[in-house]
Protein backbone atom coordinates (compact mmCIF):
# COMPACT_ATOMS: atom_id res chain seq x y z
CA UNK A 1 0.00 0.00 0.00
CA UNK A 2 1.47 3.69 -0.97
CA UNK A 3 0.75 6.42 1.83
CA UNK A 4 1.40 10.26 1.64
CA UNK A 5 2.02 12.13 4.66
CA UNK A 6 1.15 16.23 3.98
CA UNK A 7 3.41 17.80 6.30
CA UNK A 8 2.32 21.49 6.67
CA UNK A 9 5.56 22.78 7.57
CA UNK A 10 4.74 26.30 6.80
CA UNK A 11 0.92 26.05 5.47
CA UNK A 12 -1.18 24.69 3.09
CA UNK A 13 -2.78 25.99 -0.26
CA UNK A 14 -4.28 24.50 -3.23
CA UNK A 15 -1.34 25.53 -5.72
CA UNK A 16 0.98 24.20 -2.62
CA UNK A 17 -0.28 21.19 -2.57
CA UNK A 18 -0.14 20.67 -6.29
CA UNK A 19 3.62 22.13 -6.56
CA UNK A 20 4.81 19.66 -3.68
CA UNK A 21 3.05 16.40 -5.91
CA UNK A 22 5.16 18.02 -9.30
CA UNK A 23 7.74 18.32 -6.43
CA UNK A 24 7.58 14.59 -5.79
CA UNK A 25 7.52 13.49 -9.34
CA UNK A 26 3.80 13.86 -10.45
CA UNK A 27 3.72 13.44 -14.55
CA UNK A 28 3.55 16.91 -15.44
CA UNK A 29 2.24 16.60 -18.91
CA UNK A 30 -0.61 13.88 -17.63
CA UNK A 31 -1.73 15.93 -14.70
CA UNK A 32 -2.00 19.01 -17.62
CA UNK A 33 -3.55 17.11 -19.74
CA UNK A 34 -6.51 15.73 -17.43
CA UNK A 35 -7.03 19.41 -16.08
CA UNK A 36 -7.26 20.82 -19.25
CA UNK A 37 -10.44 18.53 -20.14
CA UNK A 38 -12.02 20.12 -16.74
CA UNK A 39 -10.86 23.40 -18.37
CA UNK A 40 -9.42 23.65 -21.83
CA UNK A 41 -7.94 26.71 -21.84
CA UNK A 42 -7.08 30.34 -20.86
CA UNK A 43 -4.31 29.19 -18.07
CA UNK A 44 -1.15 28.35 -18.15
CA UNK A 45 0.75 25.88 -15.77
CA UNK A 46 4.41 26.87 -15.46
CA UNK A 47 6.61 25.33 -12.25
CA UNK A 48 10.06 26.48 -11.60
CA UNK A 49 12.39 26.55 -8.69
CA UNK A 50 12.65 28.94 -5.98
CA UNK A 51 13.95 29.05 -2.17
CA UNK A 52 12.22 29.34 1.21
CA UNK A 53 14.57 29.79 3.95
CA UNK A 54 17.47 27.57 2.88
CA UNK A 55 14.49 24.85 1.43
CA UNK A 56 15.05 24.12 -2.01
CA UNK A 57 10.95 23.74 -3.21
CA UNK A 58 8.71 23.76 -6.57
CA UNK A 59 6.24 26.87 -6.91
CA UNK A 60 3.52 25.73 -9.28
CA UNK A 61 3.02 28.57 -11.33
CA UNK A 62 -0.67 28.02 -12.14
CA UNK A 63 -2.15 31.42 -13.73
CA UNK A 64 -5.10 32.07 -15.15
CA UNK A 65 -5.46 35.50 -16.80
CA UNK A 66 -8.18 37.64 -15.27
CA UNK A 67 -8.13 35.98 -11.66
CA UNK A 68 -4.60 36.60 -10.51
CA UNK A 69 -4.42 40.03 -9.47
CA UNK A 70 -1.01 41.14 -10.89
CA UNK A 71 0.21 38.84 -12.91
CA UNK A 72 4.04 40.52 -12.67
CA UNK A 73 3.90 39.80 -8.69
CA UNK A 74 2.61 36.51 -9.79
CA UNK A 75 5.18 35.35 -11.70
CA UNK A 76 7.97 37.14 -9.93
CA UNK A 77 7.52 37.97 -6.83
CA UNK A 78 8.10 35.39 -3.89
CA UNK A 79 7.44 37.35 -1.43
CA UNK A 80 4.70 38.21 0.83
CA UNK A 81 4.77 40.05 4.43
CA UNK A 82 1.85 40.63 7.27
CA UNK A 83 -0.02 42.76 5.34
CA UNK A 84 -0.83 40.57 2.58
CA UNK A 85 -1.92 37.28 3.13
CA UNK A 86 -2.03 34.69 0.24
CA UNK A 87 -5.25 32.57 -0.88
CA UNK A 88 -4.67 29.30 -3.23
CA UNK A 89 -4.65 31.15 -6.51
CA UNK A 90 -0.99 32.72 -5.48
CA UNK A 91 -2.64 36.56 -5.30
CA UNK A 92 -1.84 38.10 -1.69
CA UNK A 93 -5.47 39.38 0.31
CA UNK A 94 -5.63 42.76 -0.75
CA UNK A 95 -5.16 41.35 -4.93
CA UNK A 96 -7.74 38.81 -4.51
CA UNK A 97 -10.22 41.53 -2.16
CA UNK A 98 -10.95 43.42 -6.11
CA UNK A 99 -9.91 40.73 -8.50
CA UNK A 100 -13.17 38.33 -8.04
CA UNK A 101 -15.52 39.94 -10.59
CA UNK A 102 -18.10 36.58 -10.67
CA UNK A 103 -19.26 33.54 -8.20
CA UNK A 104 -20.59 30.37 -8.98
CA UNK A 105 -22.30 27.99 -6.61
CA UNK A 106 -22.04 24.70 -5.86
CA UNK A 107 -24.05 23.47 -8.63
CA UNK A 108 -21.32 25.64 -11.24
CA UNK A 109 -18.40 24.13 -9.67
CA UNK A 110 -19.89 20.44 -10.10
CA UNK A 111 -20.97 20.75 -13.87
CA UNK A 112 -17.44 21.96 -14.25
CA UNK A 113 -15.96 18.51 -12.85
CA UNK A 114 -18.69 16.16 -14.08
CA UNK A 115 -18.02 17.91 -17.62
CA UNK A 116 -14.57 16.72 -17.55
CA UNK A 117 -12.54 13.82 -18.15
CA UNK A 118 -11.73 13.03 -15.41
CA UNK A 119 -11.69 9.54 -14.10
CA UNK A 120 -14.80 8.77 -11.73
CA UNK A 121 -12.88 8.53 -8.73
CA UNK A 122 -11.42 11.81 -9.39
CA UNK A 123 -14.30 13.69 -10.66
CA UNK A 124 -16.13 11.91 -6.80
CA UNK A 125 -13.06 12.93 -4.63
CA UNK A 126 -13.22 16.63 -6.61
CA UNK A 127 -17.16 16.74 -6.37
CA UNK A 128 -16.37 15.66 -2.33
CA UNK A 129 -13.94 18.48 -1.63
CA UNK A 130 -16.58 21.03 -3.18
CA UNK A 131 -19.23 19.79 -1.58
CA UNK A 132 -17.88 19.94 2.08
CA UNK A 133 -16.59 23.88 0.96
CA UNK A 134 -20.19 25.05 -0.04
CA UNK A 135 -21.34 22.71 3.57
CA UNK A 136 -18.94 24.96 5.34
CA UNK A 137 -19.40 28.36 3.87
CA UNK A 138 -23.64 27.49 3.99
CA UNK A 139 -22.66 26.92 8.14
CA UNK A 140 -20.58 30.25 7.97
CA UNK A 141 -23.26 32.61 6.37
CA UNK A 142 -26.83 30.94 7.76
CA UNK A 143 -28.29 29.69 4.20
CA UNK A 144 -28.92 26.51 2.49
CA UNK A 145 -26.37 24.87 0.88
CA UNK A 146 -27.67 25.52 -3.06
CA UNK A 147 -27.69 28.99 -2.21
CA UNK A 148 -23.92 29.87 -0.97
CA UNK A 149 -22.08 31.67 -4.02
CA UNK A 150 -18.32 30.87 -4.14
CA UNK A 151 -15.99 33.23 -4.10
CA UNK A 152 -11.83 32.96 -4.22
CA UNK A 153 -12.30 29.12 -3.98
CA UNK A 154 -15.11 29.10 -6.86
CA UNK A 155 -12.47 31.07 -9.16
CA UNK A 156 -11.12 28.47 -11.95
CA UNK A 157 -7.74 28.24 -10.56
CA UNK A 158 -9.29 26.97 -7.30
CA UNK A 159 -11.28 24.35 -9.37
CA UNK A 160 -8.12 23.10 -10.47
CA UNK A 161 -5.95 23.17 -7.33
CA UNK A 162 -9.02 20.64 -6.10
CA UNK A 163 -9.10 19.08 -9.55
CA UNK A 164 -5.13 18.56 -9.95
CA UNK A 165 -4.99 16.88 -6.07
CA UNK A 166 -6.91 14.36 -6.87
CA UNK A 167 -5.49 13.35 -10.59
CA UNK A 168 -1.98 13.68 -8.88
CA UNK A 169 -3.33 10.93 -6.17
CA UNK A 170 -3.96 8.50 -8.64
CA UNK A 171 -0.33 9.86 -10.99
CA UNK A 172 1.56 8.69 -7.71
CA UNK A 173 -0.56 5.83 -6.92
CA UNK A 174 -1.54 7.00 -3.79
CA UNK A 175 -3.93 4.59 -1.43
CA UNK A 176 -3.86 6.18 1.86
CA UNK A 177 -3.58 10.37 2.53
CA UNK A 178 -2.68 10.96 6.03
CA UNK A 179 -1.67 14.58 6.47
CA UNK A 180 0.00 16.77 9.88
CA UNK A 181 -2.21 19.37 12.38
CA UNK A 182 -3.03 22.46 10.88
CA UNK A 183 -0.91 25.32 11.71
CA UNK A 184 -2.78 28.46 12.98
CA UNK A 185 -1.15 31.90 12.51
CA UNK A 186 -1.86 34.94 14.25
CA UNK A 187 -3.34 38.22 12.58
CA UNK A 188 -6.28 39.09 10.47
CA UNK A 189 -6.94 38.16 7.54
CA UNK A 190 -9.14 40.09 4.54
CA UNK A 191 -11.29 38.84 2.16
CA UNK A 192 -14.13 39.12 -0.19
CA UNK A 193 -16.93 39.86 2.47
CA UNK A 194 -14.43 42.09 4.85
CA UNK A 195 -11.50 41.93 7.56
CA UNK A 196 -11.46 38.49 9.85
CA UNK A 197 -9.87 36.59 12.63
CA UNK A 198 -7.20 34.19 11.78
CA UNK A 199 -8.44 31.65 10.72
CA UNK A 200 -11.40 33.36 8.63
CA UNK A 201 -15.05 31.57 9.63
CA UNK A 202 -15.26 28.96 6.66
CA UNK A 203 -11.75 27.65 7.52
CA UNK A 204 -12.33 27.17 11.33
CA UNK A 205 -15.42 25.56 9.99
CA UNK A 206 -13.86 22.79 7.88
CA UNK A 207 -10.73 22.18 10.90
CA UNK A 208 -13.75 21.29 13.67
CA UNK A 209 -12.33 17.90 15.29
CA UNK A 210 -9.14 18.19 13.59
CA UNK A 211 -5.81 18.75 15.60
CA UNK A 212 -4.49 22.35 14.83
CA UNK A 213 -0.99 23.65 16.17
CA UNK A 214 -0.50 27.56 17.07
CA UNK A 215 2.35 29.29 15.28
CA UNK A 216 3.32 32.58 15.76
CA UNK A 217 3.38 33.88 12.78
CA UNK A 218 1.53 36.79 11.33
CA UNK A 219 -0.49 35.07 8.37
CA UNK A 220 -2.89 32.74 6.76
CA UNK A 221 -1.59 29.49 7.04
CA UNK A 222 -4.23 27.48 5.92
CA UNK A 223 -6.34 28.35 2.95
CA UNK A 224 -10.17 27.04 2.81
CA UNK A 225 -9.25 25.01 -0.59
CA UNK A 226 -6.26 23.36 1.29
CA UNK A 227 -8.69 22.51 4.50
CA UNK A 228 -11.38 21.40 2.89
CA UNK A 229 -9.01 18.80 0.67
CA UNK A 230 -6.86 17.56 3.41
CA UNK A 231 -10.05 17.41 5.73
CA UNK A 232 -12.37 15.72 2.85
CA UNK A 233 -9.64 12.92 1.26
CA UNK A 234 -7.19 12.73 4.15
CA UNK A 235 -7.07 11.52 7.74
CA UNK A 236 -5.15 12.33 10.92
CA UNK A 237 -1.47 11.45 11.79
CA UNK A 238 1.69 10.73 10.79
CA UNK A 239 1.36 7.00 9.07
CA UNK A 240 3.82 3.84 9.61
CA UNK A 241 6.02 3.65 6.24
CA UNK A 242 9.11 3.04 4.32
CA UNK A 243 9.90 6.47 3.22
CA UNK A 244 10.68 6.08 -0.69
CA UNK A 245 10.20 9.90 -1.93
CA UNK A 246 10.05 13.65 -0.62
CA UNK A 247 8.60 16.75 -2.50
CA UNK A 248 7.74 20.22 -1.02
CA UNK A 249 5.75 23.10 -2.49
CA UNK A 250 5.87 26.61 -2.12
CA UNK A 251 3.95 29.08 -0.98
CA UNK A 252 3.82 32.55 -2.03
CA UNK A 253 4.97 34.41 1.65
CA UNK A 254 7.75 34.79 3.31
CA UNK A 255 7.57 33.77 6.86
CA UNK A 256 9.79 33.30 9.79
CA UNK A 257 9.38 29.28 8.71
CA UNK A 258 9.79 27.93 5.22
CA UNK A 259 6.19 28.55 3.17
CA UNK A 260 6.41 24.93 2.14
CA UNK A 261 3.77 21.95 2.07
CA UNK A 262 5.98 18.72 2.41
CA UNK A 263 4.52 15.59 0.68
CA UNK A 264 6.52 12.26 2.17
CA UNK A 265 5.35 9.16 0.32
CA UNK A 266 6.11 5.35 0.86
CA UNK A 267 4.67 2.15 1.55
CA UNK A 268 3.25 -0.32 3.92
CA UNK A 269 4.58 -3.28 4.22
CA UNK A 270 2.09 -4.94 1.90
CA UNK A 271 2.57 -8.91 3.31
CA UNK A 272 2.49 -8.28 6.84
CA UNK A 273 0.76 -11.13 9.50
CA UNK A 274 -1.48 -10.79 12.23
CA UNK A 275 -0.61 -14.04 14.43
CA UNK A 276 -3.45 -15.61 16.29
CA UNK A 277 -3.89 -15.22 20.01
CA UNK A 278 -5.46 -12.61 23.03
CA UNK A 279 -5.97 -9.35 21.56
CA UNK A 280 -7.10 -6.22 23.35
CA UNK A 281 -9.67 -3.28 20.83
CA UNK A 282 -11.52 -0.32 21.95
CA UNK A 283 -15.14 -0.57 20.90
CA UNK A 284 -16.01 3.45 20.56
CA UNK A 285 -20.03 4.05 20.25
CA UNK A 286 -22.66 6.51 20.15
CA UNK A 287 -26.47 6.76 20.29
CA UNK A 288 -27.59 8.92 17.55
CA UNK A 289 -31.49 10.33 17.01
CA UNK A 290 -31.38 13.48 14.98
CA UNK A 291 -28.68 12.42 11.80
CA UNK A 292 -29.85 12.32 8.05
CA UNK A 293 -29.74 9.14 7.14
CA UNK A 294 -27.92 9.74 3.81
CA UNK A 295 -24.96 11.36 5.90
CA UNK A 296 -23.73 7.84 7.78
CA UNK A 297 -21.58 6.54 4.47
CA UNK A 298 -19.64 9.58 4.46
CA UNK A 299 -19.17 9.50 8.13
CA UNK A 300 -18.10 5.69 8.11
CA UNK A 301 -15.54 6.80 5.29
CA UNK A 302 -14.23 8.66 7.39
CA UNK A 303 -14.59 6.77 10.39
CA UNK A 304 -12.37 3.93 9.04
CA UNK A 305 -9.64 6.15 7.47
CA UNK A 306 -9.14 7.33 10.98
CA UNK A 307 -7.86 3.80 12.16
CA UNK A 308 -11.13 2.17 12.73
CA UNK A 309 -10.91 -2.04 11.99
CA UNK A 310 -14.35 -2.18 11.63
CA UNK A 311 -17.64 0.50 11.78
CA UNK A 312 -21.26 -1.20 11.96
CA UNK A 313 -24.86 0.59 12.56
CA UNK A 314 -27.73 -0.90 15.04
CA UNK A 315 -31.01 0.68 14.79
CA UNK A 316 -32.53 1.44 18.73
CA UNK A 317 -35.22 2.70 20.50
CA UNK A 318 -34.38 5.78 22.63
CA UNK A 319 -36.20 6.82 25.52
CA UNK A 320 -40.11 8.36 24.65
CA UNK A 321 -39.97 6.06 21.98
CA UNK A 322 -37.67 7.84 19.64
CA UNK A 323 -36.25 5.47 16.87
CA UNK A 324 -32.56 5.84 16.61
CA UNK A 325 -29.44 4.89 15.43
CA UNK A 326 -26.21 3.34 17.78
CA UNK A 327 -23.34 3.84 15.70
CA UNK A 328 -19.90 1.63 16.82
CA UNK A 329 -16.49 1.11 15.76
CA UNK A 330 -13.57 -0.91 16.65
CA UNK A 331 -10.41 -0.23 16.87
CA UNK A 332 -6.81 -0.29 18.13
CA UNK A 333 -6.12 1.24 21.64
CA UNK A 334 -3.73 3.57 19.75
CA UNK A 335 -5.85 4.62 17.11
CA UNK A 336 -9.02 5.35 19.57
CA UNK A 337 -8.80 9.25 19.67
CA UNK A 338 -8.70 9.61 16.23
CA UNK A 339 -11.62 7.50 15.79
CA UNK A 340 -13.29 9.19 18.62
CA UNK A 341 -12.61 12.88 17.12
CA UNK A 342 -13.87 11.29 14.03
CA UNK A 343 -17.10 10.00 15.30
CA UNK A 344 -17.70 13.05 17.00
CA UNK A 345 -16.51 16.16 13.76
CA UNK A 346 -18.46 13.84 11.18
CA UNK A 347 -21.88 12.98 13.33
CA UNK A 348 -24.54 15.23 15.43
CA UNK A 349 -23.59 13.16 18.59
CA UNK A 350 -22.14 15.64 21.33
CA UNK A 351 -20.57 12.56 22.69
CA UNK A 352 -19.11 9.13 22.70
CA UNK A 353 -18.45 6.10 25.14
CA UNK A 354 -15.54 3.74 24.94
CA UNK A 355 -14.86 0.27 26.46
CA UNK A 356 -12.04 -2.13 26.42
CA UNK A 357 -12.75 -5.30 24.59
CA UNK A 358 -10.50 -8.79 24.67
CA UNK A 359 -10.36 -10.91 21.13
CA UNK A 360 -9.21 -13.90 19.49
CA UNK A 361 -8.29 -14.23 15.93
CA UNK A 362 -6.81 -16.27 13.32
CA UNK A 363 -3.61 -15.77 11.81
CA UNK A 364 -3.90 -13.01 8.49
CA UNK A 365 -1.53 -12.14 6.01
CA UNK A 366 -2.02 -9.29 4.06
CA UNK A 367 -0.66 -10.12 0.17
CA UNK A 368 -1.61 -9.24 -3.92
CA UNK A 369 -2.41 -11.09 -6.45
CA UNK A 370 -1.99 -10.19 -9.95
CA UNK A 371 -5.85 -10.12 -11.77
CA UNK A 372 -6.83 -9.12 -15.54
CA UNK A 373 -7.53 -5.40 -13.72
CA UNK A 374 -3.82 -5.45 -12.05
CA UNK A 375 -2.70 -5.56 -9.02
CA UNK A 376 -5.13 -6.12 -6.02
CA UNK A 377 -4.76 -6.84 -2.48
CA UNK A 378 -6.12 -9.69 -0.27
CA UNK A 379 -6.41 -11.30 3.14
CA UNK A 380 -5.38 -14.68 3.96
CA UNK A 381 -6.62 -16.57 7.04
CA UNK A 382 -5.26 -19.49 8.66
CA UNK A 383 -7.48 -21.92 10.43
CA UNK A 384 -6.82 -22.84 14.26
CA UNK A 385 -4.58 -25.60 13.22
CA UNK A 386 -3.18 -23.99 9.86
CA UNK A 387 -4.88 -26.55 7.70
CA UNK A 388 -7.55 -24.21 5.95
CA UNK A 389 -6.51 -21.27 4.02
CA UNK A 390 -9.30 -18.79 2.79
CA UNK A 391 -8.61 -16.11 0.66
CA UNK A 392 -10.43 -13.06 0.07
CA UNK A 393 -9.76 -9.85 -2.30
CA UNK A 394 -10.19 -6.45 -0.47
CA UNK A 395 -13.52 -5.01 -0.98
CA UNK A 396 -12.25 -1.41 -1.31
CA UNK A 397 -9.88 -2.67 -4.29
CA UNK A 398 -12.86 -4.28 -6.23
CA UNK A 399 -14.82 -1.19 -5.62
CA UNK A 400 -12.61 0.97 -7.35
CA UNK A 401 -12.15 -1.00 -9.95
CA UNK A 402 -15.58 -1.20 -10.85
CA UNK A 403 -16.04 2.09 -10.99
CA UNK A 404 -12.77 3.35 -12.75
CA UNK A 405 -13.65 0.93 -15.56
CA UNK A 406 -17.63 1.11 -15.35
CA UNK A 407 -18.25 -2.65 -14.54
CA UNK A 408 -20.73 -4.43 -12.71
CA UNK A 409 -19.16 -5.29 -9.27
CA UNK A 410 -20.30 -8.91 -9.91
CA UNK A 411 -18.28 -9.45 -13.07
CA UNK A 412 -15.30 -7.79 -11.65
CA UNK A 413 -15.94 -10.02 -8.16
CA UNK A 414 -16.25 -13.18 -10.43
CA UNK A 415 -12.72 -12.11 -12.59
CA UNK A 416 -11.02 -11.40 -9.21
CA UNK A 417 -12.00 -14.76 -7.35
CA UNK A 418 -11.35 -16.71 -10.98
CA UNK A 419 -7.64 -15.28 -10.32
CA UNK A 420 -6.82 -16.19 -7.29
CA UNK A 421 -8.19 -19.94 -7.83
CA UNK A 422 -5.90 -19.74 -11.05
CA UNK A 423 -3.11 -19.47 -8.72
CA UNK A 424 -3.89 -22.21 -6.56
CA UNK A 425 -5.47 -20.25 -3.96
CA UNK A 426 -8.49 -21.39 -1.84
């Protein structure tokens, strides 16, 4: 399994996050060339090398014409100071406060990616990212969702910051996006709507149950395209991995620490064993009575990228009567704050109980096998006596592949499980 860690050494921004995957050896020309099917032209992509604070990092250069303020600071200035803080689209506050001369809402911004060529998965994980910006901004300014008009982060070179994260996922074969806390600066910071704290109302929005660090620096740190990618496609914590490559992107200011985004990627080890025996799991739960019912998948994504082995839903019957839901998870003992932070950001419960559980399991091995669709993982389990082997293909793996290539899950189930019995595998 390949895992990225975002390290947000000195921030986050859309055009950061894309300059650190170039950074890290992203195809160039194939990341161009998908974005420019979400939006053919007027933009340009341009990287090139610069230097923050001894730091040797890529700047992406992304410009479109029109939404960049001035393009001459754009393309050679590296600077920034207090005074001007800096949004995805590389323009410092003050550019970007009289540059937006248009919004678009959230239905705009999603015929833009369906529209595209984009691959399913990406065109989801884009539509994902946009939807939790216009949930956020809807929370910020006390209207329904359809109605929130987009601002900096509905401008096209926002689009495809979000666009170019999630075609450079799939570039660098990415399975797992585990990113740092988000650093907080100090300051104000303007915007289209006026002067705010630091960080402005949509960001705080998006970080709630995420870890955050204080720095003292005068700044935005965090833009709401960065928060709302890391927080949508990305979970918590600084993964297990051999480290195989480093990239780092750069941001526009100049701070008292390097304006980078650092992007370390490596791999699981992808045949480890779980031996049989005593086991100890936390089993985190909560009653819940007053969730949508549509908005549990989404918060059982989330819920297992956070470390959880397993997530499950009982239906109840509350006191007066009141149907309900008790939502539970397993997990490790290590893993159970994250879980528990996740369970409480991505549901209406205001709180959850844990208990320590004993188990016994069988011996599991992790492994591929090589199928007509390429590479996918399974799980082999040992009996008691390690005379029966079963073998099983990872549901996630046969999920994606059905939808990157527009099968029916059946056929692609029946082509996987016809593979591994071709290898001898029960």
């Amino acid at each position: 399994m390949r895992v990225c860690y975002v390290d947000m050494i000195g921030g986050a921004a859309g055009d950061m996050l894309l300059a650190a995957f170039l950074d890290a050896g992203a195809d160039r020309d194939a990341l161009e060339r998908a974005l420019r099917t979400l939006v053919p032209d007027g933009w340009t992509l341009a990287p090139r090398r610069v230097e923050k604070r001894g730091i040797g990092a890529t700047f992406a250069g992304l410009v479109v014409p029109g939404e960049d303020g001035d393009a001459e600071h754009h393309h050679h200035g590296d600077g920034g100071n207090a005074a001007h803080r800096h949004d995805d689209d590389g323009r410092d506050a003050h550019d970007r406060e009289h540059a937006a001369t248009s919004t678009r809402t959230l239905a705009d911004v999603l015929a833009i990616v369906d529209g595209s060529g984009l691959t399913p998965r990406q065109r989801d994980r884009a539509g994902a990212v946009y939807r939790r910006l216009a949930e956020a901004e809807a929370t910020t300014h006390g209207v329904p969702v359809d109605r929130v008009h987009f601002h900096e982060v509905g401008q096209l070179d926002a689009i495809l910051d979000v666009a170019a994260t999630c075609v450079a996922l799939d570039l660098l074969e990415i399975d797992e996006l585990r990113c740092s806390a988000f650093p907080i600066g100090t300051g104000a910071v303007r915007m289209q709507h006026g002067t705010y704290p630091n960080p402005p109302p949509a960001t705080a929005s998006l970080l709630i149950g995420w870890p955050t660090r204080a720095v003292d620096v005068e700044g935005e740190l965090v833009t709401p395209t960065a928060a709302a990618i890391l927080t949508t496609l990305a979970s918590a914590g600084h993964p297990d991995m051999t480290l195989e490559r480093v990239g780092y992107g750069a941001g526009r200011s100049d701070f008292t620490v390097p304006n980078v985004t650092r992007v370390m990627i490596g791999t699981r080890d992808g045949a480890r064993e779980e031996r049989p025996g005593d086991g100890e799991v936390v089993v985190i739960e909560a009653n819940i009575d007053d969730m949508l019912p549509q908005h549990y998948e989404l918060a059982m994504e989330r819920i297992f990228a956070a470390g959880a082995r397993d997530v499950w839903m009982t239906p109840i019957v509350m006191k007066k009567g009141r149907p309900a839901i008790m939502l539970s998870a397993i997990a490790a003992p290590d893993d159970e704050a994250a879980v528990a932070r996740t369970m409480l950001a991505e549901t209406t419960t205001i709180g959850v109980r844990v208990r320590v559980e004993r188990r016994h399991v069988l011996a599991r091995t992790i492994g591929e096998v090589a199928t007509p669709f390429g590479t996918v993982r399974v799980k082999r389990t040992r009996g008691a006596g390690g005379d029966r082997e079963r073998t099983r293909a990872e549901y996630d793996d046969l999920l994606r592949i059905a939808r990157e290539r527009d099968l029916p899950l059946e056929h692609v189930v029946r082509e996987v499980d016809a593979a591994i019995r071709g290898m001898g595998i029960s």
